[in-house]
C-alpha atoms as a PDB file:
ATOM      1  CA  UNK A   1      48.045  52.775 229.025  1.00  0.00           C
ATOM      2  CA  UNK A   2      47.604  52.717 232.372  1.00  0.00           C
ATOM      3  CA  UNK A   3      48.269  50.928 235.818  1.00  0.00           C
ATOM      4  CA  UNK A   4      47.369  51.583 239.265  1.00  0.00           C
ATOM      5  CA  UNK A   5      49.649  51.254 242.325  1.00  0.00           C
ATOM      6  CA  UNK A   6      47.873  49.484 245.217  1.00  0.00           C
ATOM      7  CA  UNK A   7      48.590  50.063 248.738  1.00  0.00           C
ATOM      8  CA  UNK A   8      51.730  47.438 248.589  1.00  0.00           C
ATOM      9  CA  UNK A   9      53.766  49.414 245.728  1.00  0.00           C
ATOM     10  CA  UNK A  10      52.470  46.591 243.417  1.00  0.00           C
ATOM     11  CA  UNK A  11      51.612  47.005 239.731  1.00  0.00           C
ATOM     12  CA  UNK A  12      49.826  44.812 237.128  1.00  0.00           C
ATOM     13  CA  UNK A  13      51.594  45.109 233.969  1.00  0.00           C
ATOM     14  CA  UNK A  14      49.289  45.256 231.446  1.00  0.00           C
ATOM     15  CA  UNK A  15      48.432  41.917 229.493  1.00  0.00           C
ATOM     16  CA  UNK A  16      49.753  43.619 226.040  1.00  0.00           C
ATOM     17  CA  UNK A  17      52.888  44.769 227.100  1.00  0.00           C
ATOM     18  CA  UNK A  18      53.365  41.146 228.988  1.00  0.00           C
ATOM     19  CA  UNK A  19      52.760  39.577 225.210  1.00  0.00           C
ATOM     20  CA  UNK A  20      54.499  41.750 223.405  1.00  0.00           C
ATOM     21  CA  UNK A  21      57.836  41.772 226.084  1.00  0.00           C
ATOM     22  CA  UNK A  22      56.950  37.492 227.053  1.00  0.00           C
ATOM     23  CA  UNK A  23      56.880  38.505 230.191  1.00  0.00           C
ATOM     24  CA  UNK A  24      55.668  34.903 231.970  1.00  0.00           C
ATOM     25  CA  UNK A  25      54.536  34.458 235.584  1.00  0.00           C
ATOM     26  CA  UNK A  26      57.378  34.006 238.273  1.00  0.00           C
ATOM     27  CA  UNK A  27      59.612  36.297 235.924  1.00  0.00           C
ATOM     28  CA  UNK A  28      62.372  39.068 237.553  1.00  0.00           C
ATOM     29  CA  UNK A  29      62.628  42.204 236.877  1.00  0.00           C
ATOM     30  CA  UNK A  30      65.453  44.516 237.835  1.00  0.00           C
ATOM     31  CA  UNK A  31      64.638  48.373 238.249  1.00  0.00           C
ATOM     32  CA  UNK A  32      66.508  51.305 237.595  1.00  0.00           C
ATOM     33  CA  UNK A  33      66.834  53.372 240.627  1.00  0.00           C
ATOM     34  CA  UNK A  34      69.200  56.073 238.555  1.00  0.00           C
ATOM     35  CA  UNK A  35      66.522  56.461 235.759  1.00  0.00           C
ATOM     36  CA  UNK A  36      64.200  59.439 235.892  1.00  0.00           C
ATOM     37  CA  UNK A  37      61.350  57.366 235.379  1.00  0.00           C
ATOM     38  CA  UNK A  38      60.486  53.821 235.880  1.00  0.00           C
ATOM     39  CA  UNK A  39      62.867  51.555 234.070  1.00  0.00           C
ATOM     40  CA  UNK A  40      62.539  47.564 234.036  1.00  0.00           C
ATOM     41  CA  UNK A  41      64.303  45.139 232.614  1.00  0.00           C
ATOM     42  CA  UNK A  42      64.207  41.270 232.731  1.00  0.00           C
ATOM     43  CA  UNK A  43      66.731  40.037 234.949  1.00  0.00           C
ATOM     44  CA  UNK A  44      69.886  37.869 233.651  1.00  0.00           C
ATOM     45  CA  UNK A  45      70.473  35.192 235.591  1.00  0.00           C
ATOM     46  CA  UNK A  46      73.911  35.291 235.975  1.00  0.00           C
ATOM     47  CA  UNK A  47      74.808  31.081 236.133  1.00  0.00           C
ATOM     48  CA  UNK A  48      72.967  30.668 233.129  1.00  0.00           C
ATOM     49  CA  UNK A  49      74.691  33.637 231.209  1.00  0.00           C
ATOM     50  CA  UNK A  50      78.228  32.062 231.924  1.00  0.00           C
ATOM     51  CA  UNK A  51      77.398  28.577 231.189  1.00  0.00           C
ATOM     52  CA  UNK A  52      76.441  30.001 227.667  1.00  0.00           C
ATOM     53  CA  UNK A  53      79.302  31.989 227.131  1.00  0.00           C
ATOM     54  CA  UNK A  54      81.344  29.114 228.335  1.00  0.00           C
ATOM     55  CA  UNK A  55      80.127  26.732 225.801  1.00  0.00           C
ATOM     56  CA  UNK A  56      80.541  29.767 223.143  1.00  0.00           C
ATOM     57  CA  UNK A  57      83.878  30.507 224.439  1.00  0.00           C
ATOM     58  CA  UNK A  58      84.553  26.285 223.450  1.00  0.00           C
ATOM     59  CA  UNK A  59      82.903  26.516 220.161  1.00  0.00           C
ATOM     60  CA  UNK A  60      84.608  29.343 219.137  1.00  0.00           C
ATOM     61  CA  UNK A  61      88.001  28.933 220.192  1.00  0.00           C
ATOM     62  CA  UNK A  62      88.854  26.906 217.357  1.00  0.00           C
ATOM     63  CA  UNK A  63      87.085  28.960 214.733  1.00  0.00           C
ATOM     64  CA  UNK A  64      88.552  32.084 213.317  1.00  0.00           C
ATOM     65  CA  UNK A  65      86.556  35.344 213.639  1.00  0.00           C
ATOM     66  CA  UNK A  66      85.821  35.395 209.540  1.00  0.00           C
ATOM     67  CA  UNK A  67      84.417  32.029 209.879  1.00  0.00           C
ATOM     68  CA  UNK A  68      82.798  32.788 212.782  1.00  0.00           C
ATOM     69  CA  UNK A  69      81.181  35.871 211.390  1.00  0.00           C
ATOM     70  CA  UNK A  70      80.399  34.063 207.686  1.00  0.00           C
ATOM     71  CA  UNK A  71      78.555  31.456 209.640  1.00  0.00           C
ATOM     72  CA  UNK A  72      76.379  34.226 211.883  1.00  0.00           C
ATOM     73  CA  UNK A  73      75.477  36.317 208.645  1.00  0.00           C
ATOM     74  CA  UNK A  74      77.103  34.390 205.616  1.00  0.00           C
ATOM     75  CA  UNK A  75      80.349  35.517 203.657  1.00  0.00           C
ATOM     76  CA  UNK A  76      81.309  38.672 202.928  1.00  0.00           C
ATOM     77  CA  UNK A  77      81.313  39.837 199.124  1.00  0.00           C
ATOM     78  CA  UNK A  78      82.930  43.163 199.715  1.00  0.00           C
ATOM     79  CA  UNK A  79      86.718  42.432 199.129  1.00  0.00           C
ATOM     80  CA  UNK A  80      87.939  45.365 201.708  1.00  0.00           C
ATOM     81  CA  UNK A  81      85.706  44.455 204.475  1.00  0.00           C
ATOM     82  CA  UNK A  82      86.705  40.595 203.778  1.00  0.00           C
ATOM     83  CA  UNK A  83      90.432  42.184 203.554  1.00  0.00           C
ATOM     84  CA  UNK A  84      90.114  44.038 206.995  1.00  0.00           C
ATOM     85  CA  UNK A  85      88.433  40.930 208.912  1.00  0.00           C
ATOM     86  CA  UNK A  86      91.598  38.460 207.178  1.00  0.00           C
ATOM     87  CA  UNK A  87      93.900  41.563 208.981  1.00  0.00           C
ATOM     88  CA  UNK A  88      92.038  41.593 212.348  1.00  0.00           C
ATOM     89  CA  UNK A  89      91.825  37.681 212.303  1.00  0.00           C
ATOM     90  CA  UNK A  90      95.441  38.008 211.808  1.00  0.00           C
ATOM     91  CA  UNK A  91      96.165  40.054 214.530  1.00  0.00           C
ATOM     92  CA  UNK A  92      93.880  37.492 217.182  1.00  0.00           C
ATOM     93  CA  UNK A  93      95.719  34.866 216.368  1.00  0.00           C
ATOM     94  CA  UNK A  94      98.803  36.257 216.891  1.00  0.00           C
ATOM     95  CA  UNK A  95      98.257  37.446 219.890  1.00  0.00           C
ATOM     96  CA  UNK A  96      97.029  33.968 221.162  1.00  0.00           C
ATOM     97  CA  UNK A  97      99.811  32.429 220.073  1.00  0.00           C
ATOM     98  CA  UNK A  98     101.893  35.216 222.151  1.00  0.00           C
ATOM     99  CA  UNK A  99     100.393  33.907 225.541  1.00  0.00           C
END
């Protein structure tokens, strides 16, 4: 696929990689500049990222990280991984409870 560069350093993106990435109208991209070749991404808008993790960092700081992980994927069946997540569980809440 390919795009041409006009005489402003503008590109059109073509309309299937738009669909396929939802890139919309108005969206921001952030470049690359260390890349060897062009590199976009969609830009994070930064306000928006730390409201989220602030209301994740509420919902979650009364759940435990076993629960928090059965409810993302369901419970574990494999008793050492459910043994190692009790032990690192363990060790969170201790040092919470240290501070």
């Amino acid at each position: 696929m390919q795009a041409t560069i006009a005489s402003k350093g503008q590109i059109t993106i073509p309309i299937q990689i738009r669909n396929r990435l939802n890139l919309l109208p108005g969206q921001r991209l952030e470049f690359d500049e260390l890349a060897p070749f062009i590199k976009a991404t969609k830009a994070v808008d930064r306000n928006r990222m730390q409201l989220a993790c602030g209301v994740l960092a509420n919902e979650l700081a009364t759940v435990s990280v076993v629960e928090a992980l059965d409810g993302l994927r369901g419970p574990v069946d494999e008793p050492f991984i459910a043994q190692q997540l009790s032990t690192i569980n363990a060790s969170v809440k201790s040092k919470k409870s240290h501070k």
